[in-house]
Protein backbone atom coordinates (compact mmCIF):
# COMPACT_ATOMS: atom_id res chain seq x y z
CA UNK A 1 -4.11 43.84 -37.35
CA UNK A 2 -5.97 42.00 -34.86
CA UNK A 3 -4.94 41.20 -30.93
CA UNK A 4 -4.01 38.16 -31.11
CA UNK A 5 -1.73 39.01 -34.44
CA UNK A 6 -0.24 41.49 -32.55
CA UNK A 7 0.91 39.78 -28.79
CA UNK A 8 2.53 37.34 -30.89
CA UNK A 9 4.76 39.20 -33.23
CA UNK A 10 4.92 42.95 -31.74
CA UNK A 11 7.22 44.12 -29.59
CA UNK A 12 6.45 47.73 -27.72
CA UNK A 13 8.97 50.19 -26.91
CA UNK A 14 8.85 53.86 -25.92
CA UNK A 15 11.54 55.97 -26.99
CA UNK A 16 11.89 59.89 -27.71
CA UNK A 17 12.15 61.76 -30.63
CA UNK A 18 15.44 63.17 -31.51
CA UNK A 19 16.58 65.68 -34.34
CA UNK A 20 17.66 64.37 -36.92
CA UNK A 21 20.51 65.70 -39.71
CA UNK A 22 17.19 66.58 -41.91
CA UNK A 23 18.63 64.91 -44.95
CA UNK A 24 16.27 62.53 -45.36
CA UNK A 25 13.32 65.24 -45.82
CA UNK A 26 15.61 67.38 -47.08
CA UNK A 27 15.13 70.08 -44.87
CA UNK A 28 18.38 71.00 -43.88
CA UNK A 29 19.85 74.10 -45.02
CA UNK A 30 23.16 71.92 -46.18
CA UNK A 31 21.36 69.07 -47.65
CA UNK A 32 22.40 67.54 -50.60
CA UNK A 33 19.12 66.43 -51.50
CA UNK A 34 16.91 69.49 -52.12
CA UNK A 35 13.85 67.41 -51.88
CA UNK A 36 15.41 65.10 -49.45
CA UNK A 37 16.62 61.68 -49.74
CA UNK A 38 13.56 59.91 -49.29
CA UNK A 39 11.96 61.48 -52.09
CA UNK A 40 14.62 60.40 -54.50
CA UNK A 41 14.63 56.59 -52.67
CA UNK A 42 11.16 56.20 -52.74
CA UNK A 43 10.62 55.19 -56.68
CA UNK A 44 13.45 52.73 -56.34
CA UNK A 45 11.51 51.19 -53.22
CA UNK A 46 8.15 51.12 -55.58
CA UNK A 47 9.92 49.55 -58.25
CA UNK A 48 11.10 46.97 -55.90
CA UNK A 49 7.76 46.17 -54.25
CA UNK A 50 7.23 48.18 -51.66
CA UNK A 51 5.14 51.82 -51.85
CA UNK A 52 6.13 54.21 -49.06
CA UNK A 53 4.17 56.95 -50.54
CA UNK A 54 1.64 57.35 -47.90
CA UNK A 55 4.15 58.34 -45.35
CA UNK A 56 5.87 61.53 -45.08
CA UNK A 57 9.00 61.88 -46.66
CA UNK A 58 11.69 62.21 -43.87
CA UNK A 59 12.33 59.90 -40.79
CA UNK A 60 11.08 59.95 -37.29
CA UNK A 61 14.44 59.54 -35.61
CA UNK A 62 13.44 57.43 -31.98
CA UNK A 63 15.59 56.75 -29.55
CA UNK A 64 14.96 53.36 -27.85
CA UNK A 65 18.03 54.02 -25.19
CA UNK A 66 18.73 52.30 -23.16
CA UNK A 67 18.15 49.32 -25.78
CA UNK A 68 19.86 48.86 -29.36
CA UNK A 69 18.73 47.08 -31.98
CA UNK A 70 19.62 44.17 -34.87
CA UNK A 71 18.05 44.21 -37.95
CA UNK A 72 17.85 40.17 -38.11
CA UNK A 73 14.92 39.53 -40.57
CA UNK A 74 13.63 42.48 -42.36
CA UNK A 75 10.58 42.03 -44.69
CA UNK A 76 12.33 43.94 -47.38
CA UNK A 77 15.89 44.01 -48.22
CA UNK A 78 16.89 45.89 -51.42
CA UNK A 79 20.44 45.71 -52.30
CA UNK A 80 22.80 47.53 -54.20
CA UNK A 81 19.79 50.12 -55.13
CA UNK A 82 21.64 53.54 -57.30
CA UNK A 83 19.36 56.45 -56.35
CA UNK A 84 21.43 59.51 -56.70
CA UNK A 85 24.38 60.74 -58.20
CA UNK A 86 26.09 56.88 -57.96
CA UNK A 87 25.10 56.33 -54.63
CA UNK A 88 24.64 52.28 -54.30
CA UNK A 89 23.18 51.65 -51.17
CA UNK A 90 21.52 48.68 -49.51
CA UNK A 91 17.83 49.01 -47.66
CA UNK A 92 15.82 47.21 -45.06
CA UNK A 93 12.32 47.68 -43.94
CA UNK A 94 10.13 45.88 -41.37
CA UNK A 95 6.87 47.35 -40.77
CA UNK A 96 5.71 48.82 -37.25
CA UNK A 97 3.38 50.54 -35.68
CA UNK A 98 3.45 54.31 -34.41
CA UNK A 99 1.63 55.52 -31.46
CA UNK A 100 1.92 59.23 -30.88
CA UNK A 101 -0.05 61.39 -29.13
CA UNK A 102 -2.92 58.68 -29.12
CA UNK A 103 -2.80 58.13 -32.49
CA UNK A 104 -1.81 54.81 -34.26
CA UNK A 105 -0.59 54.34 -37.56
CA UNK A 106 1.04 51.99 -39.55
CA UNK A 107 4.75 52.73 -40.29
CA UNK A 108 7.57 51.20 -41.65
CA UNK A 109 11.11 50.82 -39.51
CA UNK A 110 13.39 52.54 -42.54
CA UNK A 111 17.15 50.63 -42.59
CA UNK A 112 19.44 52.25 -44.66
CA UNK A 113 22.90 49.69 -44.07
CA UNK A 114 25.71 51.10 -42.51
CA UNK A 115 28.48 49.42 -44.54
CA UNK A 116 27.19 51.06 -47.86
CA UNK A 117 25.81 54.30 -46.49
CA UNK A 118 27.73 57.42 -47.32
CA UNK A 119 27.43 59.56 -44.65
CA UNK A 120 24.72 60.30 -41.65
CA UNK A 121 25.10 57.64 -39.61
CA UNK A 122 22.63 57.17 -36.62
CA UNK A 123 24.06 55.44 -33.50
CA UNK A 124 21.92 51.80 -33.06
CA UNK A 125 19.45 53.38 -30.47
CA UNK A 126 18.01 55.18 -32.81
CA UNK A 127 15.44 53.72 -35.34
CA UNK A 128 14.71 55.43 -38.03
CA UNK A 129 10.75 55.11 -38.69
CA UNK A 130 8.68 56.11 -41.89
CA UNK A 131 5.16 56.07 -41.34
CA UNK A 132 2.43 58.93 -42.50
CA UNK A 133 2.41 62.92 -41.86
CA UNK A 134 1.61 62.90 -37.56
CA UNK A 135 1.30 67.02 -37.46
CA UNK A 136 4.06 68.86 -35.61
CA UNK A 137 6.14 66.89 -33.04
CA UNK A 138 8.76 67.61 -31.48
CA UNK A 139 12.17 66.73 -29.92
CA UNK A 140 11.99 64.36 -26.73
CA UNK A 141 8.28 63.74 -27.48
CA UNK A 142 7.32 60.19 -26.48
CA UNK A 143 6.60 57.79 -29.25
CA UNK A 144 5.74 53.71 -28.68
CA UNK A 145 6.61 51.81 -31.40
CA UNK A 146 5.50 48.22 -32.21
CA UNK A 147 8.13 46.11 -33.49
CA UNK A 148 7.97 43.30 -35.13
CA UNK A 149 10.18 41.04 -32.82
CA UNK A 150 11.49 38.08 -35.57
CA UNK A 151 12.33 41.24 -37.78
CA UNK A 152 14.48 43.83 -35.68
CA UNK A 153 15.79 42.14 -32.29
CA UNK A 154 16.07 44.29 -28.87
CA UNK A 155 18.73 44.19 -26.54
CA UNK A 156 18.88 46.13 -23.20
């Protein structure tokens, strides 16, 4: 993405990792998912348009306190989408960018809607982000995303 692409349509924000339920990689002792939920998701997203396999297959949970956020325009909606054991869930993704550590990557902002979501909710300071394998992180580590501002809408 060049510059001037990105002052007019990113947004920056630094937030801080947080733990997560470790569902969506499925690395929680309790999940349901033994391969996490991501990795049964992600053919229904392909299918649909949208290839998420270069990223890692669990969330980067970032807390953008004190700001929340709207999903108002997301690239990708998929609706009603059955991916496991009846589940019918509805999806957004906008893409973003990741900085971590000094390294940039492209990402995706990973939307899983409230109102059809089962269980695992994240409060709306915390984005969920899937973007490619950054190497061990950890909780409270610093990561700047860059948001696509007509897509997901910040609010102090």
């Amino acid at each position: 993405m060049n510059d001037t692409a990105r002052d007019s349509t990113l947004q920056f924000v630094t937030g801080v990792l947080k733990k997560g339920y470790g569902v969506a990689s499925g690395c929680a002792a309790d999940s349901p998912y033994p391969k996490g939920s991501i990795a049964l998701q992600s053919p229904h997203f392909l299918e649909r348009g949208l290839d998420i396999r270069r990223c890692y297959a669990g969330t980067l949970n970032v807390s953008i306190t004190p700001y929340t956020f709207t999903v108002a325009n997301p690239q990708w909606v998929f609706e009603r989408v059955r991916w496991y054991n009846g589940y019918i869930e509805t999806f957004s993704f906008s893409r973003c960018k990741v900085l971590c550590r000094e390294k940039e990557v492209d990402g995706y902002i990973y939307y899983p809607h409230p109102e059809t979501k089962p269980d695992h909710f994240q409060d709306d300071s915390v984005l969920e982000v899937l973007a490619p394998h950054l190497g061990v992180i950890h909780e409270n580590e610093k990561v700047t995303l860059g948001i696509n501002r007509r897509e997901i809408v910040l609010t102090p």
